[in-house]
PDB file of N, CA and C in Angstrom:
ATOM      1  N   UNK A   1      -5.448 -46.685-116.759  1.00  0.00           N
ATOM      2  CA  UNK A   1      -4.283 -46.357-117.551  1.00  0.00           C
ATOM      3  C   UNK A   1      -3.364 -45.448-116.741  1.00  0.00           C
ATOM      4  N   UNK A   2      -2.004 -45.506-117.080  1.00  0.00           N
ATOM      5  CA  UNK A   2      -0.496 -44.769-115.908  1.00  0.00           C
ATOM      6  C   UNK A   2      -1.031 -43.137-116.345  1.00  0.00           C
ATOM      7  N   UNK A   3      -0.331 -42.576-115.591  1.00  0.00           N
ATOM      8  CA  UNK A   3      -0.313 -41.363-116.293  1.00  0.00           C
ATOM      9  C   UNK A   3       1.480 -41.215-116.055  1.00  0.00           C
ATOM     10  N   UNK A   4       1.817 -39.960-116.322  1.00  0.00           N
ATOM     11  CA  UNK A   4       2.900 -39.599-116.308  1.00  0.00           C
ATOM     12  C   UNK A   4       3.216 -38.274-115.381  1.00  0.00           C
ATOM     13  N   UNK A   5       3.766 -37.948-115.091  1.00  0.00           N
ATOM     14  CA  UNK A   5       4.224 -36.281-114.350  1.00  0.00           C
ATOM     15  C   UNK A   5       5.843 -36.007-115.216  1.00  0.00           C
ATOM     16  N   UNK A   6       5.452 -34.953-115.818  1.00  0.00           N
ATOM     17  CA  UNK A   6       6.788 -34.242-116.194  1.00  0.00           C
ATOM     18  C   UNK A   6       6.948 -32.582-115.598  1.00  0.00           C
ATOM     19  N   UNK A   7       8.071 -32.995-114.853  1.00  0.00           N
ATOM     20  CA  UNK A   7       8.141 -32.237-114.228  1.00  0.00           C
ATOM     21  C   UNK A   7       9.588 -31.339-114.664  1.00  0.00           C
ATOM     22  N   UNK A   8       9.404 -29.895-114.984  1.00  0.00           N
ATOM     23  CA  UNK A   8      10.543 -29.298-115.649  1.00  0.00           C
ATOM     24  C   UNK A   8      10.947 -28.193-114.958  1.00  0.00           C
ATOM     25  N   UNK A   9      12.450 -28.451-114.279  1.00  0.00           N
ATOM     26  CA  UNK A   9      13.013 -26.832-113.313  1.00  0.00           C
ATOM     27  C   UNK A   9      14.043 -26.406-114.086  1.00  0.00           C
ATOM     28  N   UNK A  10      13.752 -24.999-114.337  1.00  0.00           N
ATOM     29  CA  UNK A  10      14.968 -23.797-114.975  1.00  0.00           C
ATOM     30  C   UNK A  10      15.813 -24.129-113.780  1.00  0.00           C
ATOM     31  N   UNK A  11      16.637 -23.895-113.365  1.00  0.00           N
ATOM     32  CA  UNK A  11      17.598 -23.937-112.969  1.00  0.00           C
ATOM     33  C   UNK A  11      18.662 -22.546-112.780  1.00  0.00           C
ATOM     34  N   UNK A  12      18.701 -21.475-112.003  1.00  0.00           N
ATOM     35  CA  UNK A  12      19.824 -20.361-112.468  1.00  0.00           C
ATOM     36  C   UNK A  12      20.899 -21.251-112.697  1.00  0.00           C
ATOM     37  N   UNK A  13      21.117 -20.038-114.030  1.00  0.00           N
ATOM     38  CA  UNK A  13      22.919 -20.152-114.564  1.00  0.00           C
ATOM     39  C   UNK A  13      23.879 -20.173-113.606  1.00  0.00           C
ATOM     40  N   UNK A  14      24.734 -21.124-113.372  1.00  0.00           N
ATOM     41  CA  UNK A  14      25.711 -21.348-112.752  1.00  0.00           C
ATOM     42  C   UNK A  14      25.353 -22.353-111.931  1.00  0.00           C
ATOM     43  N   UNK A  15      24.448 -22.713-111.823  1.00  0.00           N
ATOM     44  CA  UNK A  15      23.693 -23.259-110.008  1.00  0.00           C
ATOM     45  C   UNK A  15      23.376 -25.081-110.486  1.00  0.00           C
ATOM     46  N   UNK A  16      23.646 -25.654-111.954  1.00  0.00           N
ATOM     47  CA  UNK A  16      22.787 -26.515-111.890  1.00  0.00           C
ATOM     48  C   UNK A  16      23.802 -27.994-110.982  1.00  0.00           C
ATOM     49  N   UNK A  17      24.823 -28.020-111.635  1.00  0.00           N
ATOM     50  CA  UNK A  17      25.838 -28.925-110.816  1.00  0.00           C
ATOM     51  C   UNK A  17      25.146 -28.847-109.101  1.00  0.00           C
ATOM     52  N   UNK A  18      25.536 -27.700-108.726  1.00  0.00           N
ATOM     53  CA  UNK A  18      24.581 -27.531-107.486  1.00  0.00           C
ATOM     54  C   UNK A  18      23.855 -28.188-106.804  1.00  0.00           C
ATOM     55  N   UNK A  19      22.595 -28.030-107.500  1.00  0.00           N
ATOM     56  CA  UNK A  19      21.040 -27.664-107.133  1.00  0.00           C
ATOM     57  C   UNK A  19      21.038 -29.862-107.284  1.00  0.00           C
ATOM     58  N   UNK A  20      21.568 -30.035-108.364  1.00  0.00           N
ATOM     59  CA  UNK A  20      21.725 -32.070-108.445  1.00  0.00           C
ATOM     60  C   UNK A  20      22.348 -32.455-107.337  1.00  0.00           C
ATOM     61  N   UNK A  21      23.443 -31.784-107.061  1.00  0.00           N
ATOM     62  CA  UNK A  21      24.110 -33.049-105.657  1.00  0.00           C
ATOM     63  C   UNK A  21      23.243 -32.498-104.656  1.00  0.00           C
ATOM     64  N   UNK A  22      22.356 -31.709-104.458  1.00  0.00           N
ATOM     65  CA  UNK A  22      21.810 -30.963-103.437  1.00  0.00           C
ATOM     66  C   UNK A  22      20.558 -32.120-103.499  1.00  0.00           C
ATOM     67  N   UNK A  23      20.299 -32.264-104.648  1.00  0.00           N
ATOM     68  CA  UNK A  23      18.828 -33.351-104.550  1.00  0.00           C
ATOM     69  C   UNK A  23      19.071 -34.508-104.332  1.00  0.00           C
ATOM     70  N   UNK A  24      20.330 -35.131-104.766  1.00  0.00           N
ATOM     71  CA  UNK A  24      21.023 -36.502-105.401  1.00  0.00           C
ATOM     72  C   UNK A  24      21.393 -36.705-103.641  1.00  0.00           C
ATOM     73  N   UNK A  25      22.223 -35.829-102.758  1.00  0.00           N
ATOM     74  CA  UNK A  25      22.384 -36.331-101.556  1.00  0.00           C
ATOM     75  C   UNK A  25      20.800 -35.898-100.613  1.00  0.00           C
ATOM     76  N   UNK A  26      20.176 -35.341-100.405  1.00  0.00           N
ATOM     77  CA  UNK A  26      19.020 -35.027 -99.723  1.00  0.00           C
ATOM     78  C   UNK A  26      17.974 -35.295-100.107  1.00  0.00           C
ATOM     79  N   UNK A  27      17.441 -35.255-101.568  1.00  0.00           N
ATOM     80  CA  UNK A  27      15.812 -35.262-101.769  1.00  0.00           C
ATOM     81  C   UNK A  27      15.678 -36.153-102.299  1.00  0.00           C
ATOM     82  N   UNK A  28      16.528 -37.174-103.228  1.00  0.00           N
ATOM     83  CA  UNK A  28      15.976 -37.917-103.754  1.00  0.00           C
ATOM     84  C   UNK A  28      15.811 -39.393-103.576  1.00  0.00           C
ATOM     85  N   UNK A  29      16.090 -40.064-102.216  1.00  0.00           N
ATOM     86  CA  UNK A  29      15.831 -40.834-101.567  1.00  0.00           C
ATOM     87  C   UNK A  29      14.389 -40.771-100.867  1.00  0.00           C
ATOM     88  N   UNK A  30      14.103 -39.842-100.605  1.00  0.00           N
ATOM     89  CA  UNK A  30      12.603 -39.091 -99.765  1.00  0.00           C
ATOM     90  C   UNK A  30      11.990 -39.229-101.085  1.00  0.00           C
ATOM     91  N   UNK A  31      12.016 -38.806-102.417  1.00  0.00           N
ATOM     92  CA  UNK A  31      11.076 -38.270-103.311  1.00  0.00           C
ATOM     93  C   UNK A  31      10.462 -40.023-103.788  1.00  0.00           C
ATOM     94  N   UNK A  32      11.948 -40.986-103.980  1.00  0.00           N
ATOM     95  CA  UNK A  32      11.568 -42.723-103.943  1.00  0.00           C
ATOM     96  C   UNK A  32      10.911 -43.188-103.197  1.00  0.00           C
ATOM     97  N   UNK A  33      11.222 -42.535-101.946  1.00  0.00           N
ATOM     98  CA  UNK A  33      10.093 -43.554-100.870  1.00  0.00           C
ATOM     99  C   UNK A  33       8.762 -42.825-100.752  1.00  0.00           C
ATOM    100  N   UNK A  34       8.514 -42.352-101.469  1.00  0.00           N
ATOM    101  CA  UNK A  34       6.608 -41.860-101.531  1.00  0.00           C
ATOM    102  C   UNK A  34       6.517 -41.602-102.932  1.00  0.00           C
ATOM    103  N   UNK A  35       7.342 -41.820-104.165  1.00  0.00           N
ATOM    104  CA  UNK A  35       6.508 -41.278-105.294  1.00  0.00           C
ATOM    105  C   UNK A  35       6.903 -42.529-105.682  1.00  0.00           C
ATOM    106  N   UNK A  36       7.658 -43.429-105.738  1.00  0.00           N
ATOM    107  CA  UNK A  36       8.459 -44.841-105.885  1.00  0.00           C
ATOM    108  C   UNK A  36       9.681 -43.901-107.044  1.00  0.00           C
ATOM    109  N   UNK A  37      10.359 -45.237-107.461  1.00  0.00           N
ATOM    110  CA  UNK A  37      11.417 -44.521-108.775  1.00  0.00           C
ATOM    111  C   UNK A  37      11.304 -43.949-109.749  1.00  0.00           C
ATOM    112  N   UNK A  38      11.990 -42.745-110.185  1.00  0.00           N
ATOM    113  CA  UNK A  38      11.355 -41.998-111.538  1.00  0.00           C
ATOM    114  C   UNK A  38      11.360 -43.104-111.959  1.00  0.00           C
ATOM    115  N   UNK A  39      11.143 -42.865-113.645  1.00  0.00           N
ATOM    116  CA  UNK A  39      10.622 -43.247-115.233  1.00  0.00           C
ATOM    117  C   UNK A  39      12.099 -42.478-115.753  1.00  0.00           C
ATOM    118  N   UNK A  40      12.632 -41.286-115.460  1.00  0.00           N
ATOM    119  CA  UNK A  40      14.090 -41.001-116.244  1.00  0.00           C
ATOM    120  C   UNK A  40      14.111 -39.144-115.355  1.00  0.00           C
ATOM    121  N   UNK A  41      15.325 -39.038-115.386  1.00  0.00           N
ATOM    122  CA  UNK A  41      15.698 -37.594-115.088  1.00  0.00           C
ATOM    123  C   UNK A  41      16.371 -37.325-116.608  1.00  0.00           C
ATOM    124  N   UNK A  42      16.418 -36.297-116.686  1.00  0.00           N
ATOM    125  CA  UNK A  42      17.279 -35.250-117.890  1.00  0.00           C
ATOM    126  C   UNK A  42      17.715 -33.409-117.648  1.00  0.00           C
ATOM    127  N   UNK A  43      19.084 -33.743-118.099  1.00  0.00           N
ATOM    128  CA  UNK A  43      19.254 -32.469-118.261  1.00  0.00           C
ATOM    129  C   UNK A  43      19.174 -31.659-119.672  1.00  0.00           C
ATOM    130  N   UNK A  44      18.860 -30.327-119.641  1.00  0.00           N
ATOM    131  CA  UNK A  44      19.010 -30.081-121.393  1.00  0.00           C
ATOM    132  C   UNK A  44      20.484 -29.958-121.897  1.00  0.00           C
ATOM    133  N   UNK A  45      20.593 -30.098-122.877  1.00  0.00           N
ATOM    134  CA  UNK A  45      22.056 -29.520-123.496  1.00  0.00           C
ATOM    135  C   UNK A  45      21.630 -28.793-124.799  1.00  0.00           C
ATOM    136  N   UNK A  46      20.784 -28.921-125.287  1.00  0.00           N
ATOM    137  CA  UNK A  46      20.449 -27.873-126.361  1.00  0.00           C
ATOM    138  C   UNK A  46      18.906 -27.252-126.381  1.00  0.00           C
ATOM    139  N   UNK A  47      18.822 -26.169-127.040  1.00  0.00           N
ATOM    140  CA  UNK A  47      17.601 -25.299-126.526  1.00  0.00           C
ATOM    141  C   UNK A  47      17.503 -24.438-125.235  1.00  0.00           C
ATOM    142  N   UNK A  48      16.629 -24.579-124.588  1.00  0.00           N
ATOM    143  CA  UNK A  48      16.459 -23.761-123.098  1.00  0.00           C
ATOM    144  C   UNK A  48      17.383 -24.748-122.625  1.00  0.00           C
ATOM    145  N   UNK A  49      18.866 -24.426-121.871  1.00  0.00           N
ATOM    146  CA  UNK A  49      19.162 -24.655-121.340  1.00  0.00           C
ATOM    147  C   UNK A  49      19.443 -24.347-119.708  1.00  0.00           C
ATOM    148  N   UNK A  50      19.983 -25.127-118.691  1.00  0.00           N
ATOM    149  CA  UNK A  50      19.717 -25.230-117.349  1.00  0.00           C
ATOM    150  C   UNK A  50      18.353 -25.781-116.887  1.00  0.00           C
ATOM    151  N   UNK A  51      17.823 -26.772-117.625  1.00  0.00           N
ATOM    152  CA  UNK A  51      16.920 -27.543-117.587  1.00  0.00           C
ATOM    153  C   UNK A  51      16.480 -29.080-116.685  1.00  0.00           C
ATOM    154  N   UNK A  52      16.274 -29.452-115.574  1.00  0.00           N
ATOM    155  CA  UNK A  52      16.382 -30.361-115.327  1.00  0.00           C
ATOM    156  C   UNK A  52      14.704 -31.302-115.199  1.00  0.00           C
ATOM    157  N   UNK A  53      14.471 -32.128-116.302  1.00  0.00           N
ATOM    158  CA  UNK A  53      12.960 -32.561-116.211  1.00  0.00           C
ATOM    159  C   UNK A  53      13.188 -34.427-115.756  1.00  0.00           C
ATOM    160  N   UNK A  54      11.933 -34.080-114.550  1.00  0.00           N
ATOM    161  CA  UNK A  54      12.051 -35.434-114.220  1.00  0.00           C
ATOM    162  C   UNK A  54      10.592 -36.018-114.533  1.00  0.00           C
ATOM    163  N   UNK A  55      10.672 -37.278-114.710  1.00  0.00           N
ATOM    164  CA  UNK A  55       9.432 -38.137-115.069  1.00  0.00           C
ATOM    165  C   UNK A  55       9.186 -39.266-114.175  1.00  0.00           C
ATOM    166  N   UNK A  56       7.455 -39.144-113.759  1.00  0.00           N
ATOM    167  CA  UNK A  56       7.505 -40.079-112.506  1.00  0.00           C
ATOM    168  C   UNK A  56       5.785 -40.441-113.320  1.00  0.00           C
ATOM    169  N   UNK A  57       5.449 -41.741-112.516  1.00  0.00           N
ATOM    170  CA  UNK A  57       5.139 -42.731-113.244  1.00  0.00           C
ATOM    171  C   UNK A  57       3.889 -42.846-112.327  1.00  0.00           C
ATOM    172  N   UNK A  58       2.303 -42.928-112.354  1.00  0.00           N
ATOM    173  CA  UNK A  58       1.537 -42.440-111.228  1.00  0.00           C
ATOM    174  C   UNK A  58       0.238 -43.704-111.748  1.00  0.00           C
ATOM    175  N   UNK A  59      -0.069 -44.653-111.133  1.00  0.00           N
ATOM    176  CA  UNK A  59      -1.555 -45.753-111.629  1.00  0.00           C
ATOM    177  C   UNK A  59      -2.834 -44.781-112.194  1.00  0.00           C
ATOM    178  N   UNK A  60      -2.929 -43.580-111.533  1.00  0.00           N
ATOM    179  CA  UNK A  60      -3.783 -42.776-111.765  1.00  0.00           C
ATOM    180  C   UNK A  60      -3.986 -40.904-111.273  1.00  0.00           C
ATOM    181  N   UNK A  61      -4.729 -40.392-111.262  1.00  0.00           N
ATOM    182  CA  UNK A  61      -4.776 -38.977-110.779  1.00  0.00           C
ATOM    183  C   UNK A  61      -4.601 -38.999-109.418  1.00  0.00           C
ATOM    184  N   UNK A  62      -5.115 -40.281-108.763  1.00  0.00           N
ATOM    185  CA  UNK A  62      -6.499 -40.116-107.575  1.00  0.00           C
ATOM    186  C   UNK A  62      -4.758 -40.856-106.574  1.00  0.00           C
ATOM    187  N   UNK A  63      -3.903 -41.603-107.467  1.00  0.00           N
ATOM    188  CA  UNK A  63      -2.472 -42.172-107.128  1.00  0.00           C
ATOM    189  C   UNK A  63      -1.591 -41.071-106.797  1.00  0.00           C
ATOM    190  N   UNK A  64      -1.559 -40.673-107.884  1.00  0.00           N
ATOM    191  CA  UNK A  64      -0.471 -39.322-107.219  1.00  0.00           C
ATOM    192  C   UNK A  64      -1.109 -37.933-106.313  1.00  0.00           C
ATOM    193  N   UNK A  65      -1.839 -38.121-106.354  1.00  0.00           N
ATOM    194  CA  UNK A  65      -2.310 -37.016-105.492  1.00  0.00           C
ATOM    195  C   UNK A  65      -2.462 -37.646-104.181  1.00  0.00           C
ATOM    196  N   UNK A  66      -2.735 -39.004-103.062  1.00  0.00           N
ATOM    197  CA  UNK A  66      -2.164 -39.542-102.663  1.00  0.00           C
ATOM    198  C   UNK A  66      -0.491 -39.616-101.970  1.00  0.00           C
ATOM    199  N   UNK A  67      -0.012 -40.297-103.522  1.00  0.00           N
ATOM    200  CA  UNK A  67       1.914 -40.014-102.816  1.00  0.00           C
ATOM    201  C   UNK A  67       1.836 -38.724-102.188  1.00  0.00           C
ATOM    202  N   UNK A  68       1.440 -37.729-103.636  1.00  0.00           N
ATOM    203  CA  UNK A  68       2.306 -36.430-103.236  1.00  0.00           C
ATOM    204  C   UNK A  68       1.643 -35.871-101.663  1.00  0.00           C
ATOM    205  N   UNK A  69       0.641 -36.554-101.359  1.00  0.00           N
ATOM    206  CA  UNK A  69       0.017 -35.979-100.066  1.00  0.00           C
ATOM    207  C   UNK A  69       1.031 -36.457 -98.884  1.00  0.00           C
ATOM    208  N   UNK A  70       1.404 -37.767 -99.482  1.00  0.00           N
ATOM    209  CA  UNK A  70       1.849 -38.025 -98.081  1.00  0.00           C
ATOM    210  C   UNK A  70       3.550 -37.798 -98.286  1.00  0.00           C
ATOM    211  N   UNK A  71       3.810 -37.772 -99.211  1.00  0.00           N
ATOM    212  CA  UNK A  71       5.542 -36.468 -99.340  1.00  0.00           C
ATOM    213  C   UNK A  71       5.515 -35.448 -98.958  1.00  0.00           C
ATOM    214  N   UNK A  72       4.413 -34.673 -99.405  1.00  0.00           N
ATOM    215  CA  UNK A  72       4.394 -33.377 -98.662  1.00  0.00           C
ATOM    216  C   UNK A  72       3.833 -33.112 -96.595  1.00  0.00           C
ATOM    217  N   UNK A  73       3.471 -34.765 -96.412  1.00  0.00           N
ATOM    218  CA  UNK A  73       3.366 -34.703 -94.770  1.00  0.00           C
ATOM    219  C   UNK A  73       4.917 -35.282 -94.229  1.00  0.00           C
ATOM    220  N   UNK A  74       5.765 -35.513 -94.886  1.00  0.00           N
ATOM    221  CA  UNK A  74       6.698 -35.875 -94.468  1.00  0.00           C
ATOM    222  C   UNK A  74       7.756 -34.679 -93.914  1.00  0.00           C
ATOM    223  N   UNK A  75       8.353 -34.692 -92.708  1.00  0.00           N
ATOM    224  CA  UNK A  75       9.514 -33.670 -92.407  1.00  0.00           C
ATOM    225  C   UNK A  75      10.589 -33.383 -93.035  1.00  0.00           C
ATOM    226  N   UNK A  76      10.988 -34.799 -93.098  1.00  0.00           N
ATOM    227  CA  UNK A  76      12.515 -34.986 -94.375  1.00  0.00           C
ATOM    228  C   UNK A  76      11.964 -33.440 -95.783  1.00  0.00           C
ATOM    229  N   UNK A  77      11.227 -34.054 -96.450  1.00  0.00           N
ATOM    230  CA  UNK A  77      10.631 -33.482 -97.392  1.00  0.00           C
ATOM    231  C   UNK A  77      10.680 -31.871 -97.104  1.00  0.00           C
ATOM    232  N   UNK A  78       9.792 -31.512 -95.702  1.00  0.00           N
ATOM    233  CA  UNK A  78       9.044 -30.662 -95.940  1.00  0.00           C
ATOM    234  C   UNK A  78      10.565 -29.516 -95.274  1.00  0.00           C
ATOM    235  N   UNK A  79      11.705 -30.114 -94.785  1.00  0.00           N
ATOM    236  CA  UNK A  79      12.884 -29.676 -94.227  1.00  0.00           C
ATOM    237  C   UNK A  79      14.025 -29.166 -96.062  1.00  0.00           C
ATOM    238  N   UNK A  80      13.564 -30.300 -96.426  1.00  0.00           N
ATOM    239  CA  UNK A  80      14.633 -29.997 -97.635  1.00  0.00           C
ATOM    240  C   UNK A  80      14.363 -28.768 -98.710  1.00  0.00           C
ATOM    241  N   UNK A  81      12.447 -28.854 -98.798  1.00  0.00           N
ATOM    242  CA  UNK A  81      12.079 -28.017 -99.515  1.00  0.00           C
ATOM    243  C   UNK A  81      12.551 -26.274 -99.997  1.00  0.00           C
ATOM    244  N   UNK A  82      13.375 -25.817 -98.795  1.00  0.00           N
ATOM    245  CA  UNK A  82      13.666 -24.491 -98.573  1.00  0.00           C
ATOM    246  C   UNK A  82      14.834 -24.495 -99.206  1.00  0.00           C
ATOM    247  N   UNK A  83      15.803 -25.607 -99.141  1.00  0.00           N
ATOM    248  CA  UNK A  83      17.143 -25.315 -99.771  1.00  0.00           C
ATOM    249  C   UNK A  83      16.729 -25.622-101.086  1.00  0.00           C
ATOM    250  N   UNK A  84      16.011 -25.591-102.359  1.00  0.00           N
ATOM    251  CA  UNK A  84      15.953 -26.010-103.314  1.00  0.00           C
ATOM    252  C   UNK A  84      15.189 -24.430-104.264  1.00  0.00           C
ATOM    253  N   UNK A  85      14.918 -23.351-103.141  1.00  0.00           N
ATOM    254  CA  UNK A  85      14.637 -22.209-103.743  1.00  0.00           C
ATOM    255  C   UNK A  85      15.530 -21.256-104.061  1.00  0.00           C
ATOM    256  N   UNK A  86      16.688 -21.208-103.381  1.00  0.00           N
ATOM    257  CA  UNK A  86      17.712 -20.165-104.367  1.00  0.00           C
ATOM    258  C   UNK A  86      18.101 -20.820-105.630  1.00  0.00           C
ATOM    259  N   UNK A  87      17.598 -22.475-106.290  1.00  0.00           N
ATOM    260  CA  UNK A  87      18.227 -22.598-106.967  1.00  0.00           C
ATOM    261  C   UNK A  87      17.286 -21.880-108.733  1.00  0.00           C
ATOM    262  N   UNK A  88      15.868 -22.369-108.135  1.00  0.00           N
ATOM    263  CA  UNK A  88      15.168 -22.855-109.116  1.00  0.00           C
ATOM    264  C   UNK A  88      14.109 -21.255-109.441  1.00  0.00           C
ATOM    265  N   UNK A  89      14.505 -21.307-110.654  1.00  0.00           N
ATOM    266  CA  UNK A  89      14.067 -20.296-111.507  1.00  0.00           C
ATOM    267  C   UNK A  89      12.736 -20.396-111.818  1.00  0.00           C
ATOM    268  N   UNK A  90      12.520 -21.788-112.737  1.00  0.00           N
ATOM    269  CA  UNK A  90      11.067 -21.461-112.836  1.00  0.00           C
ATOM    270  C   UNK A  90      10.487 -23.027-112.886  1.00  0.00           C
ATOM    271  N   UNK A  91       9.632 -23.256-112.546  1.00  0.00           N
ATOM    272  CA  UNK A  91       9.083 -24.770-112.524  1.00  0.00           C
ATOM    273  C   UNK A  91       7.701 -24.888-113.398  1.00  0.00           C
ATOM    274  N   UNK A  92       7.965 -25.946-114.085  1.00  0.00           N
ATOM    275  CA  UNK A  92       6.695 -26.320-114.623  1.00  0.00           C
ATOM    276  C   UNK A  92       5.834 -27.704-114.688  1.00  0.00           C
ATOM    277  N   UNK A  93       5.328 -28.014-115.012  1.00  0.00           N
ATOM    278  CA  UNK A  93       4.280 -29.162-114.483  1.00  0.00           C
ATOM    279  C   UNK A  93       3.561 -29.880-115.559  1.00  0.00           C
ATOM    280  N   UNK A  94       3.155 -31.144-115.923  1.00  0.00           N
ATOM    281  CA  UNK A  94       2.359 -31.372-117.006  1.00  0.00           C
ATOM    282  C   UNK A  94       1.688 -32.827-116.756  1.00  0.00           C
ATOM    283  N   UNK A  95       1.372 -33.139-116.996  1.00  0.00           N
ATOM    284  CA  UNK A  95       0.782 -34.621-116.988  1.00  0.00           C
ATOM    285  C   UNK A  95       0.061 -34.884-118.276  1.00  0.00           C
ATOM    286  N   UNK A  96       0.182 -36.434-118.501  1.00  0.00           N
ATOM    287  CA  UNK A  96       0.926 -36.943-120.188  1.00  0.00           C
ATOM    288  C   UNK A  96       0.060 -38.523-119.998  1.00  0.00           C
ATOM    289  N   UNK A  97      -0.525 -38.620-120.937  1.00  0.00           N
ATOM    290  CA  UNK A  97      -0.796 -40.271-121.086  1.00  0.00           C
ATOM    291  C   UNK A  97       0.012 -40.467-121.855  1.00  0.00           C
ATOM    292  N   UNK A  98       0.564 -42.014-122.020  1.00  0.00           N
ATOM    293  CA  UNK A  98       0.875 -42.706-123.306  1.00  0.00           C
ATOM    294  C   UNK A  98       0.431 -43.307-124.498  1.00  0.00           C
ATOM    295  N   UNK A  99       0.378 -42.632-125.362  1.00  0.00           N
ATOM    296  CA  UNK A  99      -0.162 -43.197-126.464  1.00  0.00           C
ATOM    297  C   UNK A  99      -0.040 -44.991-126.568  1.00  0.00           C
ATOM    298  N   UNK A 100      -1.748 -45.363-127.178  1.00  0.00           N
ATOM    299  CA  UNK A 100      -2.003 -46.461-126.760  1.00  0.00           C
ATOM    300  C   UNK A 100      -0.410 -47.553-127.246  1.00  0.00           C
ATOM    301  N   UNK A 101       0.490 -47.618-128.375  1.00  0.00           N
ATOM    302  CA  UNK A 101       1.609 -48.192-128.376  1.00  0.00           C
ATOM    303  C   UNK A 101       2.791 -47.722-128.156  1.00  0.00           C
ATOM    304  N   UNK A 102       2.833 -46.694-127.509  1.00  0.00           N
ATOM    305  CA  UNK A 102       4.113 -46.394-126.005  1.00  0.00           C
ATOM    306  C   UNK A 102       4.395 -47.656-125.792  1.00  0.00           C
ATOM    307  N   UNK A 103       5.903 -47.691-125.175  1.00  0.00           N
ATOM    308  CA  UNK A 103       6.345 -48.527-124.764  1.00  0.00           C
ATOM    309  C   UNK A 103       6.080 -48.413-123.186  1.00  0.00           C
ATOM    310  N   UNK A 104       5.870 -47.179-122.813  1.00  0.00           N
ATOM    311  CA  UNK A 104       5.706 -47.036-121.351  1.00  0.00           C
ATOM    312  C   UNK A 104       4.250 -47.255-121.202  1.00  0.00           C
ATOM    313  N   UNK A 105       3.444 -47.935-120.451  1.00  0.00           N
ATOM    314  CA  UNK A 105       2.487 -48.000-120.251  1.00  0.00           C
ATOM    315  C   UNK A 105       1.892 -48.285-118.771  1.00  0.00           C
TER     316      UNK A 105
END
């Protein structure tokens, strides 16, 4: 069964416009070619805002731990990583099955 990765960055106030074309031109071509295409990005607009959660889509545990091994051996990656810390406030992490009639499966 898939699992899911939701992945959620605060963002400082002022910075989020930013911190997106910063990923959108540099990281997120690198993050496709080893994690394949998200499942959806989002920003918040109500609640905690400066929110940006992305969802990526993994065959199993033993799968993404894998990609992320070999994203994190990559230079591209491991070059971009530094510009993405003045932005990001606080990061959080989760992993999610789909309930057995999800449409995502």
């Amino acid at each position: 069964m898939a699992i899911f990765e939701m992945r959620t960055y605060t963002i400082r106030v002022g910075l989020l416009q930013d911190y997106l074309n910063l990923y959108h031109a540099e990281g997120h071509a690198i993050h496709c070619r080893f994690l394949g295409p998200s499942v959806a990005w989002f920003c918040s607009e109500v609640g905690e805002l400066n929110q940006v959660i992305m969802i990526w889509r993994y065959d199993s545990h033993q799968d993404r731990e894998e990609r992320r091994e070999r994203l994190y051996a990559d230079p591209g990656w491991l070059a971009f990583i530094p510009k993405t810390r003045a932005f990001i406030e606080r990061m959080e992490n989760r992993i999610v099955k789909p309930a057995f009639f999800s449409p995502l499966q």
